[in-house]
C-alpha atoms as a PDB file:
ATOM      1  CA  UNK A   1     -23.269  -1.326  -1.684  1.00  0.00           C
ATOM      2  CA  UNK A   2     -21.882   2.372  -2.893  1.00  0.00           C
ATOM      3  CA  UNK A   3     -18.839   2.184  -4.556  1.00  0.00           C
ATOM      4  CA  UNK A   4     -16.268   3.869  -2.433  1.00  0.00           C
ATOM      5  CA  UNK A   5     -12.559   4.563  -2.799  1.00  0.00           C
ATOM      6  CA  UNK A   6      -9.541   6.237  -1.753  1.00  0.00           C
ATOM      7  CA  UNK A   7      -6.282   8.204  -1.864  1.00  0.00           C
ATOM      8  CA  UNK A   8      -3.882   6.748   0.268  1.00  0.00           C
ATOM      9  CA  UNK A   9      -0.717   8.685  -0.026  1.00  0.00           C
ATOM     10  CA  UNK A  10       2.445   7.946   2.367  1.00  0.00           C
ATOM     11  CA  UNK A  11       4.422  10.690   3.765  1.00  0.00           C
ATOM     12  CA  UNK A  12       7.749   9.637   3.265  1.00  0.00           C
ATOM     13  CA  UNK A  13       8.510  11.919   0.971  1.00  0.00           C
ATOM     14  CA  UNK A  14       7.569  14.953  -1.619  1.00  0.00           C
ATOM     15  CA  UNK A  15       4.414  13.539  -4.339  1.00  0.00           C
ATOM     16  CA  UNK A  16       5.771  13.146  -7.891  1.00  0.00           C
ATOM     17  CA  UNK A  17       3.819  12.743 -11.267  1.00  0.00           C
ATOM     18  CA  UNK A  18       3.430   9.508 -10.674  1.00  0.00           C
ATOM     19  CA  UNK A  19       1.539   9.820  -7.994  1.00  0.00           C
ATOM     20  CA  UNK A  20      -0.782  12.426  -9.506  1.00  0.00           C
ATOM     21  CA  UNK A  21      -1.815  10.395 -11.964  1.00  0.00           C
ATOM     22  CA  UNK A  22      -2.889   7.465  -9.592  1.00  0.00           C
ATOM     23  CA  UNK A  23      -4.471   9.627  -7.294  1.00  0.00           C
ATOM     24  CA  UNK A  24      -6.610  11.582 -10.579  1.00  0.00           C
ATOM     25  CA  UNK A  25      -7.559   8.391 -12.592  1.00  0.00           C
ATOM     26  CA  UNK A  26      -8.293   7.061  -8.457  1.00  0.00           C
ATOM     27  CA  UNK A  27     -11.184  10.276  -8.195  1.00  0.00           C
ATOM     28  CA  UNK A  28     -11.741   9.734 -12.209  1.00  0.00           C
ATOM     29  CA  UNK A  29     -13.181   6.435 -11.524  1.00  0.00           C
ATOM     30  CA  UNK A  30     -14.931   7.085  -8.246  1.00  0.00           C
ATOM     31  CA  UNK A  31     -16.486   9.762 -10.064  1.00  0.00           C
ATOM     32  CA  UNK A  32     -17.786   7.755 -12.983  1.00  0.00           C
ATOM     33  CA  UNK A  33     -19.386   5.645 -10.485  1.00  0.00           C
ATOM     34  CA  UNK A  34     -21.120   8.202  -8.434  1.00  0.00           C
ATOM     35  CA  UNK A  35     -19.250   6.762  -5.233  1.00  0.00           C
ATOM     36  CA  UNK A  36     -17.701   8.470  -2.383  1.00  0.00           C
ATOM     37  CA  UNK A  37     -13.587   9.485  -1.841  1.00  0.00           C
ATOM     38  CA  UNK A  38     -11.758   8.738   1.199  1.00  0.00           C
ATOM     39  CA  UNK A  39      -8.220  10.466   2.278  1.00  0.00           C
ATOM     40  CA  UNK A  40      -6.189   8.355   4.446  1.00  0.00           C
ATOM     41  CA  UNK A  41      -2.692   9.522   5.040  1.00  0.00           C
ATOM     42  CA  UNK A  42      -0.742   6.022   4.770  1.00  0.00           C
ATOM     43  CA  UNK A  43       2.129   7.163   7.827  1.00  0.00           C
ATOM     44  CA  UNK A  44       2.272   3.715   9.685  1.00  0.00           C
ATOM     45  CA  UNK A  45       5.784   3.454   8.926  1.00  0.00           C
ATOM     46  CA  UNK A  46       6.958   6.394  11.706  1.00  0.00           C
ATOM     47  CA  UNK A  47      10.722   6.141  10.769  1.00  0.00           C
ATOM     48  CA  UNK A  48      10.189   7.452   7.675  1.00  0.00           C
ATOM     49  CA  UNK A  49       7.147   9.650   7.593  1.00  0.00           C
ATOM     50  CA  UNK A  50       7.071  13.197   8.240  1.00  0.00           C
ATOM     51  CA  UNK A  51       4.534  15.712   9.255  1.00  0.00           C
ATOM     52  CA  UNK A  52       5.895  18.444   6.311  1.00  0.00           C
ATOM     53  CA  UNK A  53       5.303  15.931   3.597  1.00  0.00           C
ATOM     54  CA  UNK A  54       1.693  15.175   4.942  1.00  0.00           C
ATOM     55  CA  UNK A  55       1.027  19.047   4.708  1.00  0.00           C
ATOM     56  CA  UNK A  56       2.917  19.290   1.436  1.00  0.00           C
ATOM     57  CA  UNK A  57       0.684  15.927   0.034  1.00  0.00           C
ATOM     58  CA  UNK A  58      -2.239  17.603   0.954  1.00  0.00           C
ATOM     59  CA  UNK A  59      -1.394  20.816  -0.490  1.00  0.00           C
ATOM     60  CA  UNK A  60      -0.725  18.366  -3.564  1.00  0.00           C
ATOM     61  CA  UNK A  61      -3.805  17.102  -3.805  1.00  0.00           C
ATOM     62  CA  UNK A  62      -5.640  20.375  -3.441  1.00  0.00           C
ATOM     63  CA  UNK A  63      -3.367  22.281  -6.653  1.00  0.00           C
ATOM     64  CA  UNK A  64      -4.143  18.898  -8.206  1.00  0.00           C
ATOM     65  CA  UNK A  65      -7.793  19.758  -8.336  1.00  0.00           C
ATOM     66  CA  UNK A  66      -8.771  16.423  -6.295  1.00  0.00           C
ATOM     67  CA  UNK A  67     -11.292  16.334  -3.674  1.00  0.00           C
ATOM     68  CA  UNK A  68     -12.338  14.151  -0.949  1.00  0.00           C
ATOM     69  CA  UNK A  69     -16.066  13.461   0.602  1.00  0.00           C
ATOM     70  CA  UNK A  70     -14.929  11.949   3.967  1.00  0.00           C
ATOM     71  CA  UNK A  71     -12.281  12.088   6.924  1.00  0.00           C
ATOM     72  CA  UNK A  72     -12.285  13.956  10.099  1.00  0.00           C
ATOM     73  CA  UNK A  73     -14.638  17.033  10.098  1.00  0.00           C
ATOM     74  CA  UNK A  74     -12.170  20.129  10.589  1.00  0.00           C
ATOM     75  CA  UNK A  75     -15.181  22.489  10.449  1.00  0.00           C
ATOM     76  CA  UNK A  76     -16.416  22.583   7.298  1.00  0.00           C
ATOM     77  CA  UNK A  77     -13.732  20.718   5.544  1.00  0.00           C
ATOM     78  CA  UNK A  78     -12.841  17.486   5.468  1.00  0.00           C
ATOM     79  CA  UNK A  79      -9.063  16.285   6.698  1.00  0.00           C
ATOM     80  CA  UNK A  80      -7.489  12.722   6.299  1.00  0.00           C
ATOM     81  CA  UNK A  81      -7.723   9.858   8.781  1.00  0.00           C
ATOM     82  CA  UNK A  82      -4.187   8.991   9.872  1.00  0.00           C
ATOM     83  CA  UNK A  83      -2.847   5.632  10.103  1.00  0.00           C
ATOM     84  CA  UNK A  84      -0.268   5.834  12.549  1.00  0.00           C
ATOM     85  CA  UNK A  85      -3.685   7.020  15.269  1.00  0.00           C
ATOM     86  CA  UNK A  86      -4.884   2.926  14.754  1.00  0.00           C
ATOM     87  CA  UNK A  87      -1.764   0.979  16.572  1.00  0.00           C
ATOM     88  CA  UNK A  88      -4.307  -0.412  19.152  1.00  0.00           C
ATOM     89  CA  UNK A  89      -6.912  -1.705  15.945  1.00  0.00           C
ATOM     90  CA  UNK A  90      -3.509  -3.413  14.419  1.00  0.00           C
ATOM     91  CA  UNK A  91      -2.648  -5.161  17.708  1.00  0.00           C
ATOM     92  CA  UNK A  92      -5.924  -6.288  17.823  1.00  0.00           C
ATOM     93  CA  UNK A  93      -5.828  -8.327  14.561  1.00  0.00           C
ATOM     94  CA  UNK A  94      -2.572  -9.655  15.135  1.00  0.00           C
ATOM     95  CA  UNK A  95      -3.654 -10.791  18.149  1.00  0.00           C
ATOM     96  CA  UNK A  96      -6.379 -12.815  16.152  1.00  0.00           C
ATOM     97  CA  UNK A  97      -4.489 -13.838  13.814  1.00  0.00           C
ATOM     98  CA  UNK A  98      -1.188 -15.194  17.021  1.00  0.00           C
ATOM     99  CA  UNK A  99      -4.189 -17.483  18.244  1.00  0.00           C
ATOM    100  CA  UNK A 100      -5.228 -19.187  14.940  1.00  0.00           C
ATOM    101  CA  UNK A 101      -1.895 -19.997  14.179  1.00  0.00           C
ATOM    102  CA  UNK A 102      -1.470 -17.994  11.214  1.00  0.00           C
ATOM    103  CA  UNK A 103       1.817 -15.727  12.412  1.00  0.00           C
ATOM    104  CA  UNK A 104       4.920 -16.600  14.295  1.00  0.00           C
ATOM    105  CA  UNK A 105       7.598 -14.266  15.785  1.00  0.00           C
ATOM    106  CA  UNK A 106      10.834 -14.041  13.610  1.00  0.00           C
ATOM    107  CA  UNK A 107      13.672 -12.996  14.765  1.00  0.00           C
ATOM    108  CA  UNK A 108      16.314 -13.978  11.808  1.00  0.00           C
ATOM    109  CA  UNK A 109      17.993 -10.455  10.457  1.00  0.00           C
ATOM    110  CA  UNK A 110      18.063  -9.634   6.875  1.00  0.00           C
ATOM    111  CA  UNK A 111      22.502 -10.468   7.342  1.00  0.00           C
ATOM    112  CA  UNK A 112      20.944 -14.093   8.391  1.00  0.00           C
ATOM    113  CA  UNK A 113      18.969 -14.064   5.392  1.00  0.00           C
ATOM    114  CA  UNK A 114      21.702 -13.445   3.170  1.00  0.00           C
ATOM    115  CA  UNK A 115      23.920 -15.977   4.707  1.00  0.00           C
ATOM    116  CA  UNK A 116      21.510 -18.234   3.926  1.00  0.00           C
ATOM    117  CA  UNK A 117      20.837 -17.541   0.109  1.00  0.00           C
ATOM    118  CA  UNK A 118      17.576 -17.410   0.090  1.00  0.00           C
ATOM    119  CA  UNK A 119      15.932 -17.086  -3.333  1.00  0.00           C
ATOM    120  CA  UNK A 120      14.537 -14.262  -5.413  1.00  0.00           C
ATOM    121  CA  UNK A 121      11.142 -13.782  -7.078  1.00  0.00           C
ATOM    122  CA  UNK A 122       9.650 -10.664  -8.549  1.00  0.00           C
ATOM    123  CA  UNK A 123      13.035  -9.080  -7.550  1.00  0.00           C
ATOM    124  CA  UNK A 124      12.099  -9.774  -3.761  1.00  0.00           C
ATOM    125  CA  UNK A 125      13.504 -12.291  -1.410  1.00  0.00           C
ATOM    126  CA  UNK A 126      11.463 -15.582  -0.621  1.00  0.00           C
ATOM    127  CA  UNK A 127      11.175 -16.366   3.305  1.00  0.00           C
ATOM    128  CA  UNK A 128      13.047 -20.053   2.990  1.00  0.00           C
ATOM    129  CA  UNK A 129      10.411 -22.678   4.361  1.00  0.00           C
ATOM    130  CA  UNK A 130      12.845 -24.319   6.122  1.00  0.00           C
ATOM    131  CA  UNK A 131      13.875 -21.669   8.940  1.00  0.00           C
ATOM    132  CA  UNK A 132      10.407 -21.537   9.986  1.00  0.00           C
ATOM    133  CA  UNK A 133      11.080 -23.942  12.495  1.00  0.00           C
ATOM    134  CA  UNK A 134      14.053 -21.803  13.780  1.00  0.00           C
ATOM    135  CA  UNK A 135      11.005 -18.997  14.417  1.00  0.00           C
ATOM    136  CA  UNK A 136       9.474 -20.828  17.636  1.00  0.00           C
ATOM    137  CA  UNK A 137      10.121 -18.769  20.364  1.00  0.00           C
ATOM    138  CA  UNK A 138       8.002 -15.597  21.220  1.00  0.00           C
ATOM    139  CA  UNK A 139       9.609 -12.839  23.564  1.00  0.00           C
ATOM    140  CA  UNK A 140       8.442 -11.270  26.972  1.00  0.00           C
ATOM    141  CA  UNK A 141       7.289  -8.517  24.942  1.00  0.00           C
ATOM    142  CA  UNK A 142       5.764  -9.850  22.234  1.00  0.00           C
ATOM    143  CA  UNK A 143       5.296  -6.258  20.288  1.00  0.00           C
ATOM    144  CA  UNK A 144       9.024  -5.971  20.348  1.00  0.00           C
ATOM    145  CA  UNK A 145       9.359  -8.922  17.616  1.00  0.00           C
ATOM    146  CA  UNK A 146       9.072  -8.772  13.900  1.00  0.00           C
ATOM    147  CA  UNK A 147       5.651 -11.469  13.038  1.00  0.00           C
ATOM    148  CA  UNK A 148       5.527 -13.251   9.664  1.00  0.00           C
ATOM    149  CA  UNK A 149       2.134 -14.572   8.068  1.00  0.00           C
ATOM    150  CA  UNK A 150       2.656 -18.087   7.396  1.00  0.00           C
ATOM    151  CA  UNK A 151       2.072 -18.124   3.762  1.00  0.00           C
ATOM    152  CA  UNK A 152      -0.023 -21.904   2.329  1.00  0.00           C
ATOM    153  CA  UNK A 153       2.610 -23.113   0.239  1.00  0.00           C
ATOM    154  CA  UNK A 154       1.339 -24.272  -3.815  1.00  0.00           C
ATOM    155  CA  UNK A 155      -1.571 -21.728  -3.552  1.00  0.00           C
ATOM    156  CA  UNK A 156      -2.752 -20.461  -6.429  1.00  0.00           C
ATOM    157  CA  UNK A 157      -4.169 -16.696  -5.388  1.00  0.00           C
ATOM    158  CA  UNK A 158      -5.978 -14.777  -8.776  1.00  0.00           C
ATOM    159  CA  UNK A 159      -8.161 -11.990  -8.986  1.00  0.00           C
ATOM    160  CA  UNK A 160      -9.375  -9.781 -11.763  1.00  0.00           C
ATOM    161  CA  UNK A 161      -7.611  -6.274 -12.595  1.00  0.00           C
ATOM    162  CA  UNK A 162      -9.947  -4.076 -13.619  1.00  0.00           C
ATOM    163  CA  UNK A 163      -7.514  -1.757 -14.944  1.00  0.00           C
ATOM    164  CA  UNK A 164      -5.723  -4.507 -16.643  1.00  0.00           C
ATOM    165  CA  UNK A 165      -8.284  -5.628 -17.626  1.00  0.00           C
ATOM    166  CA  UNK A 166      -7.054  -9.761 -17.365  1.00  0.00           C
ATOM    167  CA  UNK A 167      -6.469 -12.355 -14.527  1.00  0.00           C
ATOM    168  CA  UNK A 168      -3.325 -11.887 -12.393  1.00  0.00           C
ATOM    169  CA  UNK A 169      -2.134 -14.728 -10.722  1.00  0.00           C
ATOM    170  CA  UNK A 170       0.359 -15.378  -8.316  1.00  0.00           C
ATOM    171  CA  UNK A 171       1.515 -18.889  -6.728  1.00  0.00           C
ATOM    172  CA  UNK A 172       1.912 -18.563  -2.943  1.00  0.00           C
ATOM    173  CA  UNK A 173       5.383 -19.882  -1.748  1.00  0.00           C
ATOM    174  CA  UNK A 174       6.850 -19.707  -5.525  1.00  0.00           C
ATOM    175  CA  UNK A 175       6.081 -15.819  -6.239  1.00  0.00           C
ATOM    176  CA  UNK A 176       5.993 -14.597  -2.845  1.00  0.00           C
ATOM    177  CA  UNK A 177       7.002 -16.183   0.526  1.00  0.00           C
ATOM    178  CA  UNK A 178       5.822 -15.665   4.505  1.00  0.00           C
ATOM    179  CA  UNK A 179       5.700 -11.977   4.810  1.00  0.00           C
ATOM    180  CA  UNK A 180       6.299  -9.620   7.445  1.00  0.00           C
ATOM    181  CA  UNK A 181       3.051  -7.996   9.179  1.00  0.00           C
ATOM    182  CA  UNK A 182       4.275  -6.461  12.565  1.00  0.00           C
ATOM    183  CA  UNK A 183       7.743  -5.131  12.990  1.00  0.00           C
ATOM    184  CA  UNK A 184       9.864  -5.026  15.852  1.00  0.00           C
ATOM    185  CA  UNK A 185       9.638  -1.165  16.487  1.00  0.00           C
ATOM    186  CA  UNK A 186       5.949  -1.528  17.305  1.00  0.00           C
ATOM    187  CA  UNK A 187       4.542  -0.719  14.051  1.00  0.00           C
ATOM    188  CA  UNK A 188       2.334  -2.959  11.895  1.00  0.00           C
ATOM    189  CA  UNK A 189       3.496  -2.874   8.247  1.00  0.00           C
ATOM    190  CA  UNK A 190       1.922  -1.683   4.977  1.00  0.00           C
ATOM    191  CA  UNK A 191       0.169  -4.942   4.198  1.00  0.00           C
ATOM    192  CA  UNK A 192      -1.773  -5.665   7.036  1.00  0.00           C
ATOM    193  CA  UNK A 193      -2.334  -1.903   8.028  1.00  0.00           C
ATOM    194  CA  UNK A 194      -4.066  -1.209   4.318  1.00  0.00           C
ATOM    195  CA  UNK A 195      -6.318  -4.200   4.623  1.00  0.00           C
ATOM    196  CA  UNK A 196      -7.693  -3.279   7.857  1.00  0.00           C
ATOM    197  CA  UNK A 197      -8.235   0.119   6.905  1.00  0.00           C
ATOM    198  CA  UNK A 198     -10.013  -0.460   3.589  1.00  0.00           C
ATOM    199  CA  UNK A 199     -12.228  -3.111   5.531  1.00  0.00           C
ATOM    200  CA  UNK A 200     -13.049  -1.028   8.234  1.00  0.00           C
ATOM    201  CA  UNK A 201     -13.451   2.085   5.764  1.00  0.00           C
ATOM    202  CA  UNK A 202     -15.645  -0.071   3.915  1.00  0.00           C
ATOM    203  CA  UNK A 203     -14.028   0.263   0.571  1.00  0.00           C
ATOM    204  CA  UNK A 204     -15.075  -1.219  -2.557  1.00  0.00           C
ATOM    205  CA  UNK A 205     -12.494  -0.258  -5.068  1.00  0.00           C
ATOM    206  CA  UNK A 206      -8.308  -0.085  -4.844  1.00  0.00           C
ATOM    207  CA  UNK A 207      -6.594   1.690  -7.625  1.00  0.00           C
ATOM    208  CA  UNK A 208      -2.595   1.966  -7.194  1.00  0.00           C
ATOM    209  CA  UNK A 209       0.185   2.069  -9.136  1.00  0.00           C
ATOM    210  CA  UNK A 210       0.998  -1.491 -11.233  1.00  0.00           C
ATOM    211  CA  UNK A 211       4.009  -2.004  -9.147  1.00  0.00           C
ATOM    212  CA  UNK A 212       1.902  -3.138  -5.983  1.00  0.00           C
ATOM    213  CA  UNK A 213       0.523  -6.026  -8.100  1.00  0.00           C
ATOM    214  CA  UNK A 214       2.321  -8.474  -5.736  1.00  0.00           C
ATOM    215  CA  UNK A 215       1.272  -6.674  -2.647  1.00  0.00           C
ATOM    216  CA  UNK A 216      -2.157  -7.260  -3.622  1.00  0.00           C
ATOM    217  CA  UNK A 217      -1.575 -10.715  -3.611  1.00  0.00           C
ATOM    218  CA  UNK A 218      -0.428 -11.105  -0.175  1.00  0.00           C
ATOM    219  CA  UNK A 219      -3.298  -9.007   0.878  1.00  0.00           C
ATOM    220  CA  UNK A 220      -5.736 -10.910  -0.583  1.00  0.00           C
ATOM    221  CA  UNK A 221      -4.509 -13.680   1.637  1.00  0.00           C
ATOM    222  CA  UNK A 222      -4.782 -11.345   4.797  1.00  0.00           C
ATOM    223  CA  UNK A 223      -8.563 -11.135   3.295  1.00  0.00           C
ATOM    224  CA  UNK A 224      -9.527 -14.689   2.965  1.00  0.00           C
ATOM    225  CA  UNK A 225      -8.259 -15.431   6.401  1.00  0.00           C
ATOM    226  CA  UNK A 226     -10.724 -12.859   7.928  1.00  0.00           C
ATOM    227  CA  UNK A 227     -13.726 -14.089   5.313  1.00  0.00           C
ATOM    228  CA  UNK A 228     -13.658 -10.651   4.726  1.00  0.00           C
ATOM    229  CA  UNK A 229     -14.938  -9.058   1.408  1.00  0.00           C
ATOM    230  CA  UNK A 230     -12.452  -8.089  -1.068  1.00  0.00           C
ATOM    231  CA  UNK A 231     -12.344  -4.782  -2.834  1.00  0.00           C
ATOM    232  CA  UNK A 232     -11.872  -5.064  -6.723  1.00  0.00           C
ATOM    233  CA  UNK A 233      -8.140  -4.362  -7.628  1.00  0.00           C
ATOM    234  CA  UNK A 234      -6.731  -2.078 -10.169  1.00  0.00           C
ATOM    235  CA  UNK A 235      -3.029  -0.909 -11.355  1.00  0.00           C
ATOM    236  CA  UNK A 236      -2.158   1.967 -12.699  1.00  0.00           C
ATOM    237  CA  UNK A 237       0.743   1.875 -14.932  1.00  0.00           C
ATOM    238  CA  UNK A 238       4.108   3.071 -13.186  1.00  0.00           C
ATOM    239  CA  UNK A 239       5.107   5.941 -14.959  1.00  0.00           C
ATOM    240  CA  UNK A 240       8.670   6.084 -15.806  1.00  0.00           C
ATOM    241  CA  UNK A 241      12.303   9.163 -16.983  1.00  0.00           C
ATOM    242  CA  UNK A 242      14.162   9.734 -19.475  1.00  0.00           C
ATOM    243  CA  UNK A 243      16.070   6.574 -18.788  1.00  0.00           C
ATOM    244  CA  UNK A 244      13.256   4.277 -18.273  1.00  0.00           C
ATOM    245  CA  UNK A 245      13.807   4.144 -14.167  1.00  0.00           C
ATOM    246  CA  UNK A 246      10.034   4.130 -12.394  1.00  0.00           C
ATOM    247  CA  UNK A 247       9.616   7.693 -10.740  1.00  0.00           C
ATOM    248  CA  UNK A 248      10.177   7.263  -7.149  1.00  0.00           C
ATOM    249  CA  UNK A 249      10.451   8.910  -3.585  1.00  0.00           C
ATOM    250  CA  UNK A 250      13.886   7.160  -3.202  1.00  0.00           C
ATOM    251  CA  UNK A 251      15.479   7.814  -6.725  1.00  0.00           C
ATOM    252  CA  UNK A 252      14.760  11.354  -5.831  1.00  0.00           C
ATOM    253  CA  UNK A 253      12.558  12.377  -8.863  1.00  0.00           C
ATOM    254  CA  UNK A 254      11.190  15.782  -9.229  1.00  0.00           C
ATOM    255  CA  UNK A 255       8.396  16.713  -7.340  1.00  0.00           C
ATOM    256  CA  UNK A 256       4.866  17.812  -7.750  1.00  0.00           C
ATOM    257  CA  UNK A 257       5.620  20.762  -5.285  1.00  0.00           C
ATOM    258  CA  UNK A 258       9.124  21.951  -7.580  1.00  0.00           C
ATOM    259  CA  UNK A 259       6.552  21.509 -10.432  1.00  0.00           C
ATOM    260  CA  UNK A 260       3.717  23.464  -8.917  1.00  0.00           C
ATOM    261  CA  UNK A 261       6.907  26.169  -7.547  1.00  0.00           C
ATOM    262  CA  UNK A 262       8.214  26.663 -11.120  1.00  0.00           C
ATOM    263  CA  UNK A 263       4.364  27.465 -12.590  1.00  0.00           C
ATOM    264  CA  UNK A 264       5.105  24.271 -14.835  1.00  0.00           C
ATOM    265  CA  UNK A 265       1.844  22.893 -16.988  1.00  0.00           C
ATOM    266  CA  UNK A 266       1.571  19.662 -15.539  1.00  0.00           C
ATOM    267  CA  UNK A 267      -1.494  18.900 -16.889  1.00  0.00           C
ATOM    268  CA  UNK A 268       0.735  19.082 -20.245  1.00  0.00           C
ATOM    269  CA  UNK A 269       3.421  17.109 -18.245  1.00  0.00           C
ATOM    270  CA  UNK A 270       1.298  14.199 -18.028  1.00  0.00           C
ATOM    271  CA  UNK A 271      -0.100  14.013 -21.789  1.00  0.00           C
ATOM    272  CA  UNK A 272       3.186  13.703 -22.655  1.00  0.00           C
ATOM    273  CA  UNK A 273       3.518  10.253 -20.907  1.00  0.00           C
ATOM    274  CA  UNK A 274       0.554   9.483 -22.621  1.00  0.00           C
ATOM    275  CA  UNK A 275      -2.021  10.268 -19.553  1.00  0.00           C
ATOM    276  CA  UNK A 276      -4.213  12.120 -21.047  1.00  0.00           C
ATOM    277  CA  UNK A 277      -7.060  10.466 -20.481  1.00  0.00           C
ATOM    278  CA  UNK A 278      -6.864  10.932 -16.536  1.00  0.00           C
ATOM    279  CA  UNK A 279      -7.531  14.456 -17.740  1.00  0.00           C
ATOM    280  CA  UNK A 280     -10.700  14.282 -19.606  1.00  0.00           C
END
């Protein structure tokens, strides 16, 4: 099978350096491999995504030098696919997944959890076993309920990083617990919505940033419950300030478009964090 990839940036806010090294190593290796580039613009989460950060990502990714072989033909050019158009594909699977068994409707807040004490690993919250059984009854409407994936407790879920380059394993129920797949405001989330679109896209390879290592462990559940053919995994490192914080959307850190404003090098920016080879 050609090896194909893609960019998959969410529009919740303005692109930072961080993201402009995934996205360049993400073309680097596609490249190497003779494979083919997909765009998808990652906007399931419609609270927080914004048309003027899709245009400014894709003006991003354009100054950036990156290009893309597939996605909606916009005569002659090639746009992104967009998430948020595939609600009816989403309901489909967790329709699927409602009959086998493998979801149930939760309606316990986040306050609930809290008052409960539920434990922490990774830095997230773990789903406590034991108020699964208060998660029994489904609503009229069942779209209008948040669904968890019932995770099998003691399994062991490993796969090979190729950017890593070692075994990561995770231990469901112990690293991670049942996880959320369709929220309450009629959206699915970001782990079932990126699985169905990189099976239906047909891709071959993820490359993200490191800090989605445990994400890729819940999705690789998601996979195995389908049979469905996994992609190989990679993590970039996260690239990090002046005071060793990750840069992030939500920490406010500068932006590709302030850099691109300015007439800043950042081709320059990113040797300095020791990128260079994205660049070669």
């Amino acid at each position: 099978m050609k090896v194909r990839g893609r960019l998959a940036p969410t529009p919740s806010g303005e692109l930072h350096l961080g993201h402009a090294a995934s996205f360049l190593r993400v073309e680097q290796s596609i490249r190497e491999k003779n494979g083919t580039l997909v765009l998808r613009i990652e906007d399931v989460d419609r609270l927080r995504c914004k048309q003027e950060f899709v245009d400014s990502s894709l003006e991003a990714l354009k100054a950036l030098g990156i290009s893309w072989e597939e996605g909606p033909d916009l005569g002659g050019d090639f746009g992104p696919y967009i998430q948020s158009q595939k609600t009816d594909r989403y309901k489909e699977i967790i329709l699927e997944l409602k009959e086998r068994g493998l979801i149930y409707p939760c309606p316990i807040s986040r306050r609930q959890l809290r008052e409960h004490g539920f434990s922490m690993a990774h830095g997230e919250p773990l789903f406590p076993v034991d108020l699964r059984d208060s998660c029994v009854e489904e609503p009229e409407d069942m779209w209008s309920i948040n669904w968890r994936f019932r995770v099998p407790d003691g399994l062991e879920v490993k796969f090979y990083d190729q950017e890593l380059n070692k075994i990561i394993a995770y231990t469901a129920g112990e690293d991670f617990g049942d996880f959320i797949v369709w929220r309450r405001g009629n959206m699915a989330t970001y782990e079932l919505s990126v699985v169905v679109d990189d099976y239906d896209m047909q891709i071959t390879e993820v490359l993200r940033g490191e800090d989605l290592l445990l994400s890729t462990a819940r999705q690789i559940l998601l996979y195995r419950c389908f049979d469905w053919p996994e992609p190989a995994f990679g993590h970039c490192p996260v690239l990090k300030d002046g005071e060793g914080e990750k840069l992030a959307k939500t920490r406010g850190s500068r932006s590709l478009k302030s850099i691109f404003a300015e007439g800043r090098d950042w081709r320059e920016m990113l040797k300095d964090c020791g990128l260079g080879k994205v660049l070669d």
